[in-house]
Protein backbone atom coordinates (compact mmCIF):
# COMPACT_ATOMS: atom_id res chain seq x y z
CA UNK A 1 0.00 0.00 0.00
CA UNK A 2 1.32 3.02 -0.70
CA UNK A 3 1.80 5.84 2.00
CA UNK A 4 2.34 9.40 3.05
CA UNK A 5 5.74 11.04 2.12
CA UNK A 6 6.35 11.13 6.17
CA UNK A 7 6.16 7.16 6.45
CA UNK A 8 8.45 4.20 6.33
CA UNK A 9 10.83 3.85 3.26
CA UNK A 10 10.07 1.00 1.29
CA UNK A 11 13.72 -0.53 1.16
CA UNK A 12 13.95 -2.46 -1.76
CA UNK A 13 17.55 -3.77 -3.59
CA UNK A 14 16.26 -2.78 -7.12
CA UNK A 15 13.48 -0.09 -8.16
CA UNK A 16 12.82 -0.70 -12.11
CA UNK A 17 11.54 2.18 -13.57
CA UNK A 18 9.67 1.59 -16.64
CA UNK A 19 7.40 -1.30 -17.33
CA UNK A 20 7.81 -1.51 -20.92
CA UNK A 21 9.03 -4.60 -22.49
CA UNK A 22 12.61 -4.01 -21.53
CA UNK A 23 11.80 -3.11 -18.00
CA UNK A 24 9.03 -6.03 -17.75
CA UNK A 25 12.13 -8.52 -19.22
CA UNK A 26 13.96 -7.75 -16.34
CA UNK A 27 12.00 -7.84 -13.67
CA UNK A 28 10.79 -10.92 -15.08
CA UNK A 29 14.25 -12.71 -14.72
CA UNK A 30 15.04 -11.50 -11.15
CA UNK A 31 11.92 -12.82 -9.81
CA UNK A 32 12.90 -15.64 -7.45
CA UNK A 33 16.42 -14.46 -7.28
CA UNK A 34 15.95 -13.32 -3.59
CA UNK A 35 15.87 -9.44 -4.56
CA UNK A 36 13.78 -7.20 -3.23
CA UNK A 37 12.24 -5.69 -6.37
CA UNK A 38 9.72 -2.72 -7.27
CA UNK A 39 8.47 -2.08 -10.68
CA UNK A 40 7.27 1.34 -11.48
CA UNK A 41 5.27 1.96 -14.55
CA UNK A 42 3.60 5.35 -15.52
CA UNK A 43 0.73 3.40 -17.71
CA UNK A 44 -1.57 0.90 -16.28
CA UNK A 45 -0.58 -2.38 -17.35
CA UNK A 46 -2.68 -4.18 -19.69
CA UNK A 47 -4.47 -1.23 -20.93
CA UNK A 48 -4.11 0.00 -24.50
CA UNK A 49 -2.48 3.19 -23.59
CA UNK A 50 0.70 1.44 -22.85
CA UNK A 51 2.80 2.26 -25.84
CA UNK A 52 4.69 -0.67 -25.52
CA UNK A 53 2.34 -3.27 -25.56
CA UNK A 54 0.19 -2.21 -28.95
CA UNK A 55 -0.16 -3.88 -31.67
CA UNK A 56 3.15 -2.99 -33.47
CA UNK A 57 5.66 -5.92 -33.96
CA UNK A 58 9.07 -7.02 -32.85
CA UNK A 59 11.03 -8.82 -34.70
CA UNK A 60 12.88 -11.32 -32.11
CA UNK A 61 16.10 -12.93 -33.17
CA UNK A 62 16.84 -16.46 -31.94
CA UNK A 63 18.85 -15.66 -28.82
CA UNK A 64 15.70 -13.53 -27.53
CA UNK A 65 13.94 -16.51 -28.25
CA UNK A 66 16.02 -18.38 -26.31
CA UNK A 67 15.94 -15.52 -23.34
CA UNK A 68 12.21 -15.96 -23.82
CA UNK A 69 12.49 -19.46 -22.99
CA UNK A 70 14.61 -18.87 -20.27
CA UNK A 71 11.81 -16.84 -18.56
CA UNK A 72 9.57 -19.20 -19.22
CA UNK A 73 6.68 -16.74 -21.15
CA UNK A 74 7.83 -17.93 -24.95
CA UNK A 75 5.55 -21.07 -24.61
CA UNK A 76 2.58 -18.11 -24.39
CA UNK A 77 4.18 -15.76 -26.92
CA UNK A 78 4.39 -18.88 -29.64
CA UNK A 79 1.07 -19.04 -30.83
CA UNK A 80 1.05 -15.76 -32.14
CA UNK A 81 4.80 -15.74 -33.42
CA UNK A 82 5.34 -16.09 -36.86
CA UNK A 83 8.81 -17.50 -37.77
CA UNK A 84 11.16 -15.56 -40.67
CA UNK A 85 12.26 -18.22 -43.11
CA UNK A 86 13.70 -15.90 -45.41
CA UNK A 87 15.03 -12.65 -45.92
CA UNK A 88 15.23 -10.57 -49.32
CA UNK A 89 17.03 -7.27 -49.56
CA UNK A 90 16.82 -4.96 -52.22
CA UNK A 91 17.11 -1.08 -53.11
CA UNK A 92 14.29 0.62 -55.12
CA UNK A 93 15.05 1.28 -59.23
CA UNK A 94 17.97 -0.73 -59.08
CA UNK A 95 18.78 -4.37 -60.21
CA UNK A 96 21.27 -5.74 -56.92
CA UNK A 97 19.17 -8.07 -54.32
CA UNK A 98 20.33 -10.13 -51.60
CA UNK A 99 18.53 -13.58 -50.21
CA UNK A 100 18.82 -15.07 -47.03
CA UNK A 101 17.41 -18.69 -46.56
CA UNK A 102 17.44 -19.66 -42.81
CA UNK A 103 17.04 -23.58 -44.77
CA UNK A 104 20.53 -22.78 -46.15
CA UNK A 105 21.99 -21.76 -42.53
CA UNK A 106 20.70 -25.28 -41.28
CA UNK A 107 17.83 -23.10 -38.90
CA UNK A 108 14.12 -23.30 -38.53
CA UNK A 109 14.00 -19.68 -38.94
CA UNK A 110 16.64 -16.66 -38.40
CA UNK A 111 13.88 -14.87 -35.75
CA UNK A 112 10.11 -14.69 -34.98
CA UNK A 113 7.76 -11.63 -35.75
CA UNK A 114 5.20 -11.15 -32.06
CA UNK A 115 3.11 -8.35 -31.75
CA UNK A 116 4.55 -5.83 -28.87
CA UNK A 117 0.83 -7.42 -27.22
CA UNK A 118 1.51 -10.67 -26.90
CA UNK A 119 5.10 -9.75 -25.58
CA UNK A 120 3.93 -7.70 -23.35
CA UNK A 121 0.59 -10.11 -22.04
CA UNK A 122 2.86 -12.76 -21.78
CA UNK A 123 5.11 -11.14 -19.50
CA UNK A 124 3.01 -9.22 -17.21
CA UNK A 125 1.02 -12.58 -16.71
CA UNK A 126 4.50 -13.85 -15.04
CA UNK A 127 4.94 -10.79 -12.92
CA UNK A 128 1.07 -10.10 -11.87
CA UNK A 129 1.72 -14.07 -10.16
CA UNK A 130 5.21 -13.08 -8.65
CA UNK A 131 4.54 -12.51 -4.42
CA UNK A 132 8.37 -11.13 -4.23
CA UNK A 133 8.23 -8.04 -6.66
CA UNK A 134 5.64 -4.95 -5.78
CA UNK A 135 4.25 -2.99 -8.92
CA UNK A 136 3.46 0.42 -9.09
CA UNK A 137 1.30 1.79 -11.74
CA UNK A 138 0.30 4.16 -12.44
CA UNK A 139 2.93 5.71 -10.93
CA UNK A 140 5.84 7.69 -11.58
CA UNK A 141 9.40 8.84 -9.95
CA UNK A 142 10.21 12.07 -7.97
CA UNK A 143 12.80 13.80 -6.14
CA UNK A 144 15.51 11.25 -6.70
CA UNK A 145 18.45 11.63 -5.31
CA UNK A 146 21.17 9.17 -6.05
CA UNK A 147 24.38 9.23 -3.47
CA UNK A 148 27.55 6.82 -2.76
CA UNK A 149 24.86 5.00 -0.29
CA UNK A 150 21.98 4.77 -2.08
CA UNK A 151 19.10 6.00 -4.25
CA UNK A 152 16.69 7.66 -2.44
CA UNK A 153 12.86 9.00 -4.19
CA UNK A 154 9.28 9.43 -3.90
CA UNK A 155 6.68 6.96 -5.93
CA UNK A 156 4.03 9.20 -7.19
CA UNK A 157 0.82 7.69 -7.76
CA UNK A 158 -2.57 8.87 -9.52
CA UNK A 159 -4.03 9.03 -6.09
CA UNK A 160 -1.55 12.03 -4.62
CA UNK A 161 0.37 9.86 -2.20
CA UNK A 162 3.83 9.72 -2.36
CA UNK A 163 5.32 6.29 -1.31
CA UNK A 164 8.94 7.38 -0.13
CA UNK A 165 11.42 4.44 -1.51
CA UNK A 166 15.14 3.88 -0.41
CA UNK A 167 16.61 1.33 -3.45
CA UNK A 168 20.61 -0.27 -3.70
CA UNK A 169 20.00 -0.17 -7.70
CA UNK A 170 17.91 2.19 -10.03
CA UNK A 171 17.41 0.82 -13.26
CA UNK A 172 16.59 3.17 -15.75
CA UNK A 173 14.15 0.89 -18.55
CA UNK A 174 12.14 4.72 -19.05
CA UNK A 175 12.89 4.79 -22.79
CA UNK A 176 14.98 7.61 -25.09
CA UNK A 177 13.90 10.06 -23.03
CA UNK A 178 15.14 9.06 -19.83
CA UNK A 179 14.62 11.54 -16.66
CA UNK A 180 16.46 9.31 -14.67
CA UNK A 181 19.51 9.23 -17.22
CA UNK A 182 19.42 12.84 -16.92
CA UNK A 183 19.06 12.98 -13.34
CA UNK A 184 22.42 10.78 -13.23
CA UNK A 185 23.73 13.34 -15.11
CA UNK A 186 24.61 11.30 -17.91
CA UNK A 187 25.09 12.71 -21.31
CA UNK A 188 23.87 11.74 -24.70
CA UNK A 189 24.38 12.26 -28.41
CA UNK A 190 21.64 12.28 -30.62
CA UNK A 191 21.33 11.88 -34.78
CA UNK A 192 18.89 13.06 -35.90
CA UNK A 193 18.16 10.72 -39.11
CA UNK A 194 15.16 13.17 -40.53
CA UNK A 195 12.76 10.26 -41.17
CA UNK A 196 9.62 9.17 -39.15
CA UNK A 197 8.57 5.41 -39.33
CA UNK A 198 4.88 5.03 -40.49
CA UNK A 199 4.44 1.85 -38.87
CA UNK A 200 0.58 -0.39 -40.37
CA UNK A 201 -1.06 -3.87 -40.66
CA UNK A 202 -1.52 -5.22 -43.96
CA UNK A 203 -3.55 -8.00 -45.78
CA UNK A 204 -2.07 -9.17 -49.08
CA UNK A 205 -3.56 -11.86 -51.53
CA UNK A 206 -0.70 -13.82 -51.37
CA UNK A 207 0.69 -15.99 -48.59
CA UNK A 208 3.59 -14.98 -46.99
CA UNK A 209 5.41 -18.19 -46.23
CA UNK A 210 7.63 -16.79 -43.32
CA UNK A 211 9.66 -14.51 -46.15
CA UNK A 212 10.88 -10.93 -44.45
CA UNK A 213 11.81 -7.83 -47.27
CA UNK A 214 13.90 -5.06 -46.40
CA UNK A 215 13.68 -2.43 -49.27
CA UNK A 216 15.90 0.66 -49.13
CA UNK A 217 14.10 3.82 -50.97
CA UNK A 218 15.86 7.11 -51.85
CA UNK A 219 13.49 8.31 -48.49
CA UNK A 220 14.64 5.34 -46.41
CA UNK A 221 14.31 1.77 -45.58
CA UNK A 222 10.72 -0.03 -46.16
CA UNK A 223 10.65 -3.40 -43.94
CA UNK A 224 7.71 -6.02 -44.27
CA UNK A 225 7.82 -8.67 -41.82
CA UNK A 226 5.61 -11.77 -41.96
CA UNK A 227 2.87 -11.81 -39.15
CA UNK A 228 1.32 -15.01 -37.46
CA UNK A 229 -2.16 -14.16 -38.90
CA UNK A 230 -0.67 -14.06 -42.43
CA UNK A 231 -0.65 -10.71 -42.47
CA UNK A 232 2.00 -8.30 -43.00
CA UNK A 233 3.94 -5.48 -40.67
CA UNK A 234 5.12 -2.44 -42.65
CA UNK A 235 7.59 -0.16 -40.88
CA UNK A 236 7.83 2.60 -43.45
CA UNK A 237 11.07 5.35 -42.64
CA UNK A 238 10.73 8.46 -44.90
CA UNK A 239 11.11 12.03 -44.53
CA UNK A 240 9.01 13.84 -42.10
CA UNK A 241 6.37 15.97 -44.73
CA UNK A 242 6.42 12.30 -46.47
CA UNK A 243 4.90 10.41 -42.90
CA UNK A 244 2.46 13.50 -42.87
CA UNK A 245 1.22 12.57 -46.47
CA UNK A 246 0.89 8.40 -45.57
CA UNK A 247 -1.23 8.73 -42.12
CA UNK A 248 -3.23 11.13 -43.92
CA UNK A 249 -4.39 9.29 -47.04
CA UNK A 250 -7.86 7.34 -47.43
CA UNK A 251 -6.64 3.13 -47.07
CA UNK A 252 -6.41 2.46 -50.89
CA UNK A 253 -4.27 5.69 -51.67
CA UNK A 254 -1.82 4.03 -48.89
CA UNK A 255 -2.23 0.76 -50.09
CA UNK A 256 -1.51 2.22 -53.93
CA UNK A 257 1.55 4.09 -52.54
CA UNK A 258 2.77 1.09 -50.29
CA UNK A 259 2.59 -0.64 -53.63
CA UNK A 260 4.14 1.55 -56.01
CA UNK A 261 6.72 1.94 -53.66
CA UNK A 262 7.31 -1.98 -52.58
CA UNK A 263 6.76 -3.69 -55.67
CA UNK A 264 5.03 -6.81 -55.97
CA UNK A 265 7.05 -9.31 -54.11
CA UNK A 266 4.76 -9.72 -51.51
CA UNK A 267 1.64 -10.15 -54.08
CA UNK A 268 -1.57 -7.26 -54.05
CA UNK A 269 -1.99 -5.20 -50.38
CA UNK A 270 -5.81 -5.56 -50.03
CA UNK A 271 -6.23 -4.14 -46.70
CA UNK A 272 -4.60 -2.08 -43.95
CA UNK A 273 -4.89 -1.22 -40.18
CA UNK A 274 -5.04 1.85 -38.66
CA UNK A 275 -1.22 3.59 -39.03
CA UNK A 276 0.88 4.94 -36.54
CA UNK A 277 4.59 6.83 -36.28
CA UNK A 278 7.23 7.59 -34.49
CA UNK A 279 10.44 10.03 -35.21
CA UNK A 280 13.60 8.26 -35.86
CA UNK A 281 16.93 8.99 -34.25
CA UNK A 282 19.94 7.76 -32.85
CA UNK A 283 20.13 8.41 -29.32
CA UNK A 284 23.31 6.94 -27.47
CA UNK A 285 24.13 7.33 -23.59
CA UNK A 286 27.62 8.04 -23.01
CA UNK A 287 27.62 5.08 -20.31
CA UNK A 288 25.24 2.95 -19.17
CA UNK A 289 26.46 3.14 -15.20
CA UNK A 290 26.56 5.53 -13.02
CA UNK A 291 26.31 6.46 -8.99
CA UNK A 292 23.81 3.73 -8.05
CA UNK A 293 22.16 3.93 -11.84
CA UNK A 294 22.62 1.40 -14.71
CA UNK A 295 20.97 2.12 -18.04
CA UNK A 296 18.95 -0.47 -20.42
CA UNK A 297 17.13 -0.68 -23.46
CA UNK A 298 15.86 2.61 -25.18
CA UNK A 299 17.56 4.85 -22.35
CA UNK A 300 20.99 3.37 -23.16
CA UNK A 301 20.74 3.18 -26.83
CA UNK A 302 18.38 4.04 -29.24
CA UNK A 303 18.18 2.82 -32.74
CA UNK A 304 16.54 3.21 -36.33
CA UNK A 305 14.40 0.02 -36.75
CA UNK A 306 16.29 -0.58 -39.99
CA UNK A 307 17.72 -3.90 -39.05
CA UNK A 308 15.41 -4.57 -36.33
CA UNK A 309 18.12 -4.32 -33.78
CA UNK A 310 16.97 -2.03 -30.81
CA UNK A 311 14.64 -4.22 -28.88
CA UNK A 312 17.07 -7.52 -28.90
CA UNK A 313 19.79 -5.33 -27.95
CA UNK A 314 18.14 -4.14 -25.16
CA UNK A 315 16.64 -7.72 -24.00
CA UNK A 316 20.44 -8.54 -23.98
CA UNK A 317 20.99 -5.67 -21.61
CA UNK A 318 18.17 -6.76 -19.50
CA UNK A 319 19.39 -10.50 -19.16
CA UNK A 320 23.24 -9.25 -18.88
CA UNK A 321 22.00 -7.41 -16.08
CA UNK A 322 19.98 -9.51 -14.09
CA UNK A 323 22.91 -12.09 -14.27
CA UNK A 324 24.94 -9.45 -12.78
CA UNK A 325 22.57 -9.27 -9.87
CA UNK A 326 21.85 -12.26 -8.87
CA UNK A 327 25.63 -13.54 -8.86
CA UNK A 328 26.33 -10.47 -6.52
CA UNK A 329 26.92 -11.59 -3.31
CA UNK A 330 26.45 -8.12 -1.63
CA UNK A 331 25.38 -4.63 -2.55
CA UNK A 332 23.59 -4.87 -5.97
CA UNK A 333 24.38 -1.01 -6.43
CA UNK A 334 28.48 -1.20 -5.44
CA UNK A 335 30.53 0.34 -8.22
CA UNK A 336 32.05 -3.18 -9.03
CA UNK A 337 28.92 -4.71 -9.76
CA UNK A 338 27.78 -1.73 -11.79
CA UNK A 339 30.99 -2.06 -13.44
CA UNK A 340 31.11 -5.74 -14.88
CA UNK A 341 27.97 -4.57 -16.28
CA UNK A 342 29.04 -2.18 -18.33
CA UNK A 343 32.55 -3.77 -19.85
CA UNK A 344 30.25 -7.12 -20.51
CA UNK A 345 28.11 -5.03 -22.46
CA UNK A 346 30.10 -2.43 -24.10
CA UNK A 347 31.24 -4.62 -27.00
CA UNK A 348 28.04 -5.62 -28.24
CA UNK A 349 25.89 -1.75 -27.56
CA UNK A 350 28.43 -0.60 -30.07
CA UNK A 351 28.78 -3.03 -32.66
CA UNK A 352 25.05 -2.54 -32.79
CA UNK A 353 25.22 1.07 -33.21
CA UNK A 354 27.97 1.22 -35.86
CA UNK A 355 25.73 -1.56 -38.12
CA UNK A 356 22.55 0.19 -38.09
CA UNK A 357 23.84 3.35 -37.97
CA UNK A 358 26.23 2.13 -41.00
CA UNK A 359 23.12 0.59 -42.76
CA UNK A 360 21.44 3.85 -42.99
CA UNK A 361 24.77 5.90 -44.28
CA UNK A 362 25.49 3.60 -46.74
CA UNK A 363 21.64 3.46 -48.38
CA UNK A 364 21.40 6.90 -47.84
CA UNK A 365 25.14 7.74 -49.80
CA UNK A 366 23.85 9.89 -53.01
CA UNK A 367 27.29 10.30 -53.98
CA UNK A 368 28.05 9.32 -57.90
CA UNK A 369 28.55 5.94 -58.47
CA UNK A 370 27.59 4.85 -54.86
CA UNK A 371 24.20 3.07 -55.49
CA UNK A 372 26.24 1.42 -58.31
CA UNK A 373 28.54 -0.01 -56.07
CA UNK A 374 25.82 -0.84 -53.34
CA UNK A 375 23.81 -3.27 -56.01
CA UNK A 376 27.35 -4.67 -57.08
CA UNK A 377 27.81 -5.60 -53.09
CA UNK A 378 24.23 -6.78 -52.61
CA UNK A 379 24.84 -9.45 -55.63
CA UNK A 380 28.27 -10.22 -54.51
CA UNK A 381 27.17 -10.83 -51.36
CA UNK A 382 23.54 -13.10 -52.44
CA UNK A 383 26.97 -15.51 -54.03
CA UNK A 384 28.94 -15.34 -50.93
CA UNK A 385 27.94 -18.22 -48.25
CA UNK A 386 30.40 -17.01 -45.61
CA UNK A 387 29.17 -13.53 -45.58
CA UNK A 388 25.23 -14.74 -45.29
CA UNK A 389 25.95 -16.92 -42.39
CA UNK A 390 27.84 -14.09 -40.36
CA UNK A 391 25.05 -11.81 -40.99
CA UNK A 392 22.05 -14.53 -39.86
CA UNK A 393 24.40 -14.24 -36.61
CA UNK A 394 23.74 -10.42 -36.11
CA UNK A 395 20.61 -11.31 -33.29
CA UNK A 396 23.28 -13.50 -31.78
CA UNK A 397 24.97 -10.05 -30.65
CA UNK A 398 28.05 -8.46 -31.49
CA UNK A 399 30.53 -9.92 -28.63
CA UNK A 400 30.44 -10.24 -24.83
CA UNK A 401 29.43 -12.74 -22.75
CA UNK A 402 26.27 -14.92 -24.03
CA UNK A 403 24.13 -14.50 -21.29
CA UNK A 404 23.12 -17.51 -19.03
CA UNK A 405 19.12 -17.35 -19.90
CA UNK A 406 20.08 -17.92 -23.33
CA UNK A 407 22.30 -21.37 -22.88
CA UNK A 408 19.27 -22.73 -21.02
CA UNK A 409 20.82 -21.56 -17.71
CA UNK A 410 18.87 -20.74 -14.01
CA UNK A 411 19.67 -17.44 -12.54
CA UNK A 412 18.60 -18.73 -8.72
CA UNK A 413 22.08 -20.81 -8.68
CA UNK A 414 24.53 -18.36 -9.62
């Protein structure tokens, strides 16, 4: 129950702050690790005004699968996940292409497409049944103060009271935007890519038969993903007046620009959802520790959805972490503890960043002769076996330690 600012602390060894599917992951693996935990969440959970739960889609590679299974929600997330068999790159108005067969890299599939729903049911069934983690929301964080001792706030909730909290560990899982980055006083730098992602649901007349496209366009990347209810996922990047044009059209003037614009690949849209969009940028955190603070997901790193990169990345930060927790013996805050975090995950945050980041320079090059010498790499590459099995390895993570919920490992015995 929550209290008056004047009562008892609520002493807890880790206050997550953010409930989104990052934040959810995490709690999620601590429970039954012996932590005191909190959860606070500024949304309701299981409401549809939680942004991170809608139905927008993730594209999970197999290691998050794997973390997935290690939690023990991915036998509730299956149903409803449909598996990429194959992967076909291409640029617009020019003749290179690229396939990927998962067949050919001896896999059942190089990832799963689950609507941010079912991710985010899934999980918050686990934690709604957990007795040793308390949830606030809708609640949110004030007056923290974060010292050599601890981190020391206020829990605001919609009633008025303030539910004073004294925490080893404050996770910041509060997205791009992160207050409690900036009240850590860690700095950021942002790029600005100049493209919003007009994100829809589509029907097509054809069946999909697990096969993922990523089509670059002179206004940025066009991804259609496979969904479980053979439908299609269109993340659509383009310039800003561009997005304003798309979530403004009538359904068959999008459907006849999605098409012009995609091709045919994917057979005759029929149908689409209602469309959504968010602005695109690069937003990296210049660490991810600090006093008493460590930084996941969105508020460590934030990508363009070009490669679908940003949400495994931050699921490996969230299993990293927990790891890191449980196997400390003491305070779950110390500087040591805060700091193993950070080298084991410093390898792959930036290996990330440079490829998407990279992706997006080089499709976006206008320089003479450059598209030229894309196509000529996208057909080398479609003959080059080597080079497509590194690539179906990119969900896999870009170095640092595998963590243990992904090799089928129990965090309680660390």
């Amino acid at each position: 129950m929550c209290g008056t600012a004047s009562a008892a602390p609520l002493e807890v060894d880790v206050a997550i702050v953010g409930g989104g599917m990052v934040g959810a992951s995490l709690a999620a693996a601590l429970v039954g690790t012996g932590r005191r935990l909190l959860l606070i969440e500024t949304v309701p959970f299981g409401t549809a005004a939680q942004p991170s739960f809608d139905e927008r889609t993730t594209a999970l590679g197999n290691l998050s699968r794997r973390i997935f299974e290690g939690l023990d929600v991915w036998t509730d997330m299956a149903p409803e996940a449909a598996p990429i068999r194959a992967i076909h790159v291409s640029e617009a108005g020019h003749f290179g292409f690229s396939r990927l067969s998962a067949a050919e890299q001896g896999i059942e599939a190089f990832g799963y497409v689950v609507a941010n729903r079912c991710i985010g049911a899934a999980l918050w069934r686990k934690l709604s049944a957990s007795a040793d983690l308390t949830i606030k929301a809708p609640a949110q964080v004030a007056d923290l103060a974060l010292t050599a001792e601890s981190a020391r706030f206020n829990v605001l909730t919609g009633s008025g009271s303030a539910l004073p909290v004294v925490a080893r560990l404050v996770v910041a899982a509060d997205g791009a935007n992160s207050p409690i980055r900036a009240t850590a006083g860690i700095a950021t730098d942002v790029v600005d890519y100049k493209q919003v992602a007009v994100v829809a649901n589509v029907a097509a007349d054809r069946p999909h038969e697990g096969n993922a496209f990523e089509r670059f366009t002179d206004a940025g990347p066009l991804a259609v993903l496979p969904r479980h209810d053979g439908g299609l996922a269109v993340i659509w990047a383009c310039r800003p007046d561009r997005a304003q044009q798309l979530l403004a059209l009538e359904q068959a003037a999008y459907l006849a620009e999605l098409q012009a614009q995609f091709g045919w690949r994917a057979g005759r849209f029929l149908r689409a959802g209602p469309r959504s969009s968010y602005p695109l940028k690069l937003t990296r955190a210049a660490t991810s520790v600090a006093t008493r603070t460590v930084l996941i997901g969105n508020a460590a790193q934030a990508l363009h959805p070009v490669a679908g990169q940003g949400f495994n990345l931050g699921l490996r930060d969230a299993a990293m972490l927990a790891e890191v927790i449980a196997a400390t013996a003491g305070d779950v805050g110390a500087p040591a503890a805060l700091q193993q975090f950070a080298e084991w995950r410093a390898r792959d945050r930036r290996g990330v960043v440079r490829f998407t980041d990279g992706l997006i320079r080089l499709f976006g090059d206008t320089r003479p002769g450059a598209a030229l010498l894309r196509n000529l790499g996208l057909l080398v590459f479609d003959l080059t076996p080597p080079a497509k099995g590194a690539l179906a390895r990119v969900s896999a993570g870009f170095g640092g330690p595998t963590p243990r919920l992904a090799r089928g490992l129990s965090l309680r015995h660390v």
